[in-house]
Protein backbone atom coordinates (compact mmCIF):
# COMPACT_ATOMS: atom_id res chain seq x y z
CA UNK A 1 81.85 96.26 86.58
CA UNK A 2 80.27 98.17 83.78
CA UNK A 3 79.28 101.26 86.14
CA UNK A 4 81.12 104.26 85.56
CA UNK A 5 84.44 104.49 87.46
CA UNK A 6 84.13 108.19 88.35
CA UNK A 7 80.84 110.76 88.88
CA UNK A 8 80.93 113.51 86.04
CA UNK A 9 79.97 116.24 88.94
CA UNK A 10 83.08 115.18 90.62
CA UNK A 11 85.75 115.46 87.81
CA UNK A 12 84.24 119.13 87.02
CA UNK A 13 85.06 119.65 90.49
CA UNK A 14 88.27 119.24 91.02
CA UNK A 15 89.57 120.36 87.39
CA UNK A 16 87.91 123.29 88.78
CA UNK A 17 89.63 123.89 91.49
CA UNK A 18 93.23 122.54 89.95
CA UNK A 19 92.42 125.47 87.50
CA UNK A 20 91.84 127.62 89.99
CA UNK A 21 94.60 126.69 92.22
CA UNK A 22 97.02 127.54 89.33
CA UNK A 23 95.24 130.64 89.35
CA UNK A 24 95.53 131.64 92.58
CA UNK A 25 99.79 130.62 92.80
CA UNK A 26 100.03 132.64 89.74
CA UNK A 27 98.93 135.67 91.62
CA UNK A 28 100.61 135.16 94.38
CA UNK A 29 104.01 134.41 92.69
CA UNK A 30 103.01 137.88 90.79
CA UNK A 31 102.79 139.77 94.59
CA UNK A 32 106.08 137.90 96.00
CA UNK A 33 108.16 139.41 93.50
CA UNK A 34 107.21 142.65 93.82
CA UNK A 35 107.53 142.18 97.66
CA UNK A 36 110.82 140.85 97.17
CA UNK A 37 111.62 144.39 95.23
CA UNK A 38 110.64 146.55 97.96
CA UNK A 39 114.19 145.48 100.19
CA UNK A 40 112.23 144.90 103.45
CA UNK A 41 112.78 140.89 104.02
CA UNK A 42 116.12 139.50 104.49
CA UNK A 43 118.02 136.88 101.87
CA UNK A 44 116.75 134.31 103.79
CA UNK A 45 113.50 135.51 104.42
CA UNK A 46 113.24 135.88 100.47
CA UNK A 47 113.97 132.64 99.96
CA UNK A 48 111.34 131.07 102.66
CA UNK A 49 108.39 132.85 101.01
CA UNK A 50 109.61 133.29 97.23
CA UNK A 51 109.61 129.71 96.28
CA UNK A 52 112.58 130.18 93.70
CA UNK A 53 111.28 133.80 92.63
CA UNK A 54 114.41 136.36 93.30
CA UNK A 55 113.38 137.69 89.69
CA UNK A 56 110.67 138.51 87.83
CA UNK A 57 112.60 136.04 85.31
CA UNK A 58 111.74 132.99 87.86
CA UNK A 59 108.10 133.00 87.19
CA UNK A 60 107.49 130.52 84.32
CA UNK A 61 109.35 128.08 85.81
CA UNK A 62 107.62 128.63 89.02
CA UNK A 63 104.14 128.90 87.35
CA UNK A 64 105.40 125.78 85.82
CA UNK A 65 106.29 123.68 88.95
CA UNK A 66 102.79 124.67 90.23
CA UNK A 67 101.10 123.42 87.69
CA UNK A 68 102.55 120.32 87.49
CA UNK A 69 102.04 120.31 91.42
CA UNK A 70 98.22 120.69 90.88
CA UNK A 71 97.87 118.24 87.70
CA UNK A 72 99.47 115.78 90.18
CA UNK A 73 97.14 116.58 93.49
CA UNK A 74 93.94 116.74 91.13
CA UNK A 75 94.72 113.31 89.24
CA UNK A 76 95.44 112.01 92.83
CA UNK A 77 91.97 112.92 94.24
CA UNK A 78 90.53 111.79 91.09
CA UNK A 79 91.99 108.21 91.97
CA UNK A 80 90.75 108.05 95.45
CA UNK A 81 87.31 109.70 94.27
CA UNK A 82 86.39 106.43 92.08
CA UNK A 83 86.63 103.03 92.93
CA UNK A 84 90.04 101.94 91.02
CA UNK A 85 91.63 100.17 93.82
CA UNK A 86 88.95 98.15 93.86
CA UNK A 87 89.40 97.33 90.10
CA UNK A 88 93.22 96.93 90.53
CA UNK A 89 95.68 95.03 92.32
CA UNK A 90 97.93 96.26 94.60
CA UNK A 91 100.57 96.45 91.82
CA UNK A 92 98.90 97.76 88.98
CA UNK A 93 97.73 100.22 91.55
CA UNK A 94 100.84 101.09 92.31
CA UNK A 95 102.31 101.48 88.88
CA UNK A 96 99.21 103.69 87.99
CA UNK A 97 100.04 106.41 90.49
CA UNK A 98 103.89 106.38 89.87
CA UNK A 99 103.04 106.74 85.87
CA UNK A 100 100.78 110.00 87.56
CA UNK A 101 103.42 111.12 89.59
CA UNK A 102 106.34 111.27 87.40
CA UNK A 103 104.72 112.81 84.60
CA UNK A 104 101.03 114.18 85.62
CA UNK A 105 99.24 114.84 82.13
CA UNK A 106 96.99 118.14 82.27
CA UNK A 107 94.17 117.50 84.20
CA UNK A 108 91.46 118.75 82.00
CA UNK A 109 87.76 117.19 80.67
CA UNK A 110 89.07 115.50 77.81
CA UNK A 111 92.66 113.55 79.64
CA UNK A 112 90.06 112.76 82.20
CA UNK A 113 87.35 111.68 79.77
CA UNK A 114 89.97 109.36 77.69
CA UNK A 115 91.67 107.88 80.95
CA UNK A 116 88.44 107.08 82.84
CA UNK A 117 86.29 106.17 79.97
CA UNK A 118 89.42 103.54 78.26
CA UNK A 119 89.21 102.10 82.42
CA UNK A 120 86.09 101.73 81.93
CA UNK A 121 86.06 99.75 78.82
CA UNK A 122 89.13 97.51 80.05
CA UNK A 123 87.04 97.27 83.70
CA UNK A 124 86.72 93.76 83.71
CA UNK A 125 89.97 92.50 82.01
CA UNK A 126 92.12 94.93 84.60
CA UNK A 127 89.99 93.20 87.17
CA UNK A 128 91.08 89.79 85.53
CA UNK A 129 94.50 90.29 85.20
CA UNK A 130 94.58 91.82 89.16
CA UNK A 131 92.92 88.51 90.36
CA UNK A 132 95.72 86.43 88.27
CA UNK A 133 98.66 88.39 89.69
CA UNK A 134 97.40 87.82 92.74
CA UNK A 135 97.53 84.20 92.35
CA UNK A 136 100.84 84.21 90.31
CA UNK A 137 102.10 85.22 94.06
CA UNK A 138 101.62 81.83 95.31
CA UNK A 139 104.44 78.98 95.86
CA UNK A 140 103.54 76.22 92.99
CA UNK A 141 105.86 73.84 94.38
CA UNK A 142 103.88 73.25 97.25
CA UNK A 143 100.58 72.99 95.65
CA UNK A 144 99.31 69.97 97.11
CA UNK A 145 96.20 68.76 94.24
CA UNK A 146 96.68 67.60 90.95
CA UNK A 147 96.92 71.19 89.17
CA UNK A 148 99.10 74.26 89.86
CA UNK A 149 96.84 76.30 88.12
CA UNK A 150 93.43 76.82 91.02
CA UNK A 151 93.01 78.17 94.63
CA UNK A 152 92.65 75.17 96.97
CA UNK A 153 90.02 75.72 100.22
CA UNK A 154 92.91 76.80 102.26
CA UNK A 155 96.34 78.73 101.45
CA UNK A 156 99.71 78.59 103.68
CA UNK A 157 101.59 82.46 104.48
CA UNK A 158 104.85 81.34 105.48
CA UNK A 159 106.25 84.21 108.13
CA UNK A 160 103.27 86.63 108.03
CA UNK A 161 102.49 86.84 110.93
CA UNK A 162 104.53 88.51 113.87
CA UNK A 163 103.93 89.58 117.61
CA UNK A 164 102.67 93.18 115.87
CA UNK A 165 101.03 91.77 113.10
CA UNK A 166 101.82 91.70 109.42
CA UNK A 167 105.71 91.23 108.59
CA UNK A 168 107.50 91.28 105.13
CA UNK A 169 106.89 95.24 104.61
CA UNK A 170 103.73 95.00 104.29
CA UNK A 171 103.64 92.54 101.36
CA UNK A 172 101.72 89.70 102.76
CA UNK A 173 99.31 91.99 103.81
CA UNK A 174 98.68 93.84 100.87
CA UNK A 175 98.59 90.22 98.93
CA UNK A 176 95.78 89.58 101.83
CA UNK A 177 93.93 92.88 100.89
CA UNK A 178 94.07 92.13 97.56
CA UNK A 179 92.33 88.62 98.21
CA UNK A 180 89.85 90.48 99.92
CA UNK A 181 89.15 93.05 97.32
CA UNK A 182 88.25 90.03 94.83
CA UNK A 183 85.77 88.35 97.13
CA UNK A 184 84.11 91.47 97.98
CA UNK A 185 83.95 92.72 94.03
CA UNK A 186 82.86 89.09 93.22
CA UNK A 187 80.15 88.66 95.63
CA UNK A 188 78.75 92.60 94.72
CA UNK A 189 80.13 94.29 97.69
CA UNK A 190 82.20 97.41 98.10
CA UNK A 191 85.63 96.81 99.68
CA UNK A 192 85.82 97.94 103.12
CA UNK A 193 87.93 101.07 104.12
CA UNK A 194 91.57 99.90 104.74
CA UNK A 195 91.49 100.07 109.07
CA UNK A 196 88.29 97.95 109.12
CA UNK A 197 89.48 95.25 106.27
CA UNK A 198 90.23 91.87 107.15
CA UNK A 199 93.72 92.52 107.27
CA UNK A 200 93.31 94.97 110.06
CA UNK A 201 91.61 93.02 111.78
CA UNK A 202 94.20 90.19 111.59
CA UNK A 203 96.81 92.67 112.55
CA UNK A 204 95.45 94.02 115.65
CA UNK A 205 94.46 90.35 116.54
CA UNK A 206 97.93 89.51 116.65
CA UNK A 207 99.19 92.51 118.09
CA UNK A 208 96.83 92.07 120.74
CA UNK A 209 97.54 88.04 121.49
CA UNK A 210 101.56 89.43 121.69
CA UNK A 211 100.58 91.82 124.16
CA UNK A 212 98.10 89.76 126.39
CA UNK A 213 97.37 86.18 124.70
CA UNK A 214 94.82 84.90 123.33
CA UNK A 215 93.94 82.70 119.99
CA UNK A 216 95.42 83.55 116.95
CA UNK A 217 92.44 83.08 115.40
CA UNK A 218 89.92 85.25 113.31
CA UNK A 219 86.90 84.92 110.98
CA UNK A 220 84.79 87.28 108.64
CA UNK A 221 81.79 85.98 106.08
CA UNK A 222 84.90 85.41 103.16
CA UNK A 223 87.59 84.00 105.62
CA UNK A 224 88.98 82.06 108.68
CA UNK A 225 92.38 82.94 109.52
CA UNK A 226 94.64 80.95 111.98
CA UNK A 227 98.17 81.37 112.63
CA UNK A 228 101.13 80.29 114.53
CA UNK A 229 104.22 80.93 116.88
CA UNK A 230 106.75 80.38 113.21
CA UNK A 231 104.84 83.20 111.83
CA UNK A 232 102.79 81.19 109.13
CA UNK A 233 98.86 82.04 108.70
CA UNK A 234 96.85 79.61 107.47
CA UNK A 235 94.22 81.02 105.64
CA UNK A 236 90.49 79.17 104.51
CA UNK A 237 88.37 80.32 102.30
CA UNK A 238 84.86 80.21 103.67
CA UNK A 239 82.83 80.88 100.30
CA UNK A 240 83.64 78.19 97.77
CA UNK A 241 81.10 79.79 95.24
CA UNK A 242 83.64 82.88 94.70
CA UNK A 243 86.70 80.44 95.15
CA UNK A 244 85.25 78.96 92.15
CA UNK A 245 84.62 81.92 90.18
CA UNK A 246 88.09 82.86 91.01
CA UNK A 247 89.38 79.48 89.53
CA UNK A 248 86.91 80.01 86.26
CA UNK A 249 88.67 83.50 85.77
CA UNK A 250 92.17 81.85 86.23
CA UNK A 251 90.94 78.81 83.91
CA UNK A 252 89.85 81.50 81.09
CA UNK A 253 92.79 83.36 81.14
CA UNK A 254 94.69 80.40 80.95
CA UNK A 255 92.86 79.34 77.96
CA UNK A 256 90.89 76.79 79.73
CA UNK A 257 93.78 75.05 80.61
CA UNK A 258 92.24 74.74 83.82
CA UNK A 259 89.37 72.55 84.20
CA UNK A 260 86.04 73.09 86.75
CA UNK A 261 86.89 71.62 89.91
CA UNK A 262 83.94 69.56 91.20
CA UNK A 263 85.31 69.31 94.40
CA UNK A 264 87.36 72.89 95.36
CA UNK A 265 87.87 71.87 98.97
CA UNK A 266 90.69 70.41 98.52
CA UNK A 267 94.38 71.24 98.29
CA UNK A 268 96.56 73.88 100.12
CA UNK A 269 98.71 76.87 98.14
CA UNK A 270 101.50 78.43 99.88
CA UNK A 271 102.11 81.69 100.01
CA UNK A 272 106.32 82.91 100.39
């Protein structure tokens, strides 16, 4: 967790070529106009290959949209250059690149020097607070031990599960990936890429058993999944030492309101 999110070579990189891409439209806008001066192309023509630039009066907002266009693409490789969905949860994740997308700051050294290094700092409490909103998704009610507040051996999907695999959206199966991404961070493991992840390989199970039959069964070294005709998947945990490290996170974020389970195999959560 304390390894740095991002490789310096690779930020120098890309704010390279952002800066460089900005450099390039800016050019180009430059020769458009005066190609739109000579009267050769049609309207319509003109406004296929000008991007907005009919006059020479056009070009800062143009210059303007492009840069904004390339803050945007170089924060985005940025993201999927370093390991932050492995830090985050599916949400947080989420919210991170909308806050990039809707207003990009300027991707230069020191924006990418004060975002990485304060995600590196807050590594391990983001990774915290992903692993509790993970399990704030489950169904108290039907918590079957003494305490709301732990992951049993085995949680209940209800209506995950269809004939072409994960239903709901895709929110099951992204609360699934998630649960993977905290074993395999836990245990010192990189999370797989997304078509070879346990949820994949869930989903094409049950695609395949709807196309030919079969069990609706499968296993890695973290989990055993089984599920059924109504849709549910019933999902075991196969490594109690991270299930407990799970429930100590929980337990310290809760302010130790949760105590250490001597005995984590039992009890059921259910996921809605």
């Amino acid at each position: 967790m304390n390894t740095p999110l991002i490789k310096r070579g690779s930020a120098s990189d890309i704010i390279a070529r952002r800066d460089r891409t900005v450099e390039l439209m800016s050019q180009a806008a430059s020769l458009l106009i005066e190609a739109a001066g000579l009267g050769i192309l049609s309207p319509m023509q003109l406004d296929q290959h000008t991007f907005w630039l009919d006059k020479p009066d056009d070009l800062p907002r143009f210059i303007e949209r492009v840069t904004e266009g390339a803050d945007h693409g170089g924060w985005s490789c940025l993201v999927n250059a370093c390991d932050l969905r492995q830090l985050m949860d599916a949400t947080a994740f989420d919210a991170f690149n909308k806050q990039l997308a809707d207003k990009p700051p300027t991707l230069n050294t020191d924006n990418v020097d004060a975002t990485f290094s304060q995600l590196a700092i807050d590594a391990e409490m983001i990774f915290k607070r992903g692993l509790v909103s993970t399990f704030k998704r489950l169904d108290f009610k039907a918590f079957k031990t003494n305490s709301a507040l732990k992951f049993g051996k085995k949680i209940i999907m209800t209506g995950a599960i269809t004939s072409w695999g994960w239903s709901h959206y895709g929110v099951k199966e992204a609360t699934m990936l998630d649960l993977e991404r905290v074993f395999h961070t836990l245990d010192g493991q990189k999370m797989p890429e997304r078509n070879t992840a346990f949820a994949s390989v869930i989903s094409n199970q049950a695609h395949r058993v709807g196309r030919e039959g079969g069990e609706r069964i499968a296993e890695d070294n973290y989990f055993h999944a089984k599920w059924f005709k109504n849709g549910n998947l019933h999902l075991t945990f196969k490594r109690l030492d991270i299930l407990q490290q799970c429930n100590d996170i929980i337990a310290e974020v809760y302010n130790g309101n949760l105590g250490h389970d001597t005995n984590p195999a039992k009890g059921a959560h259910n996921f809605n």
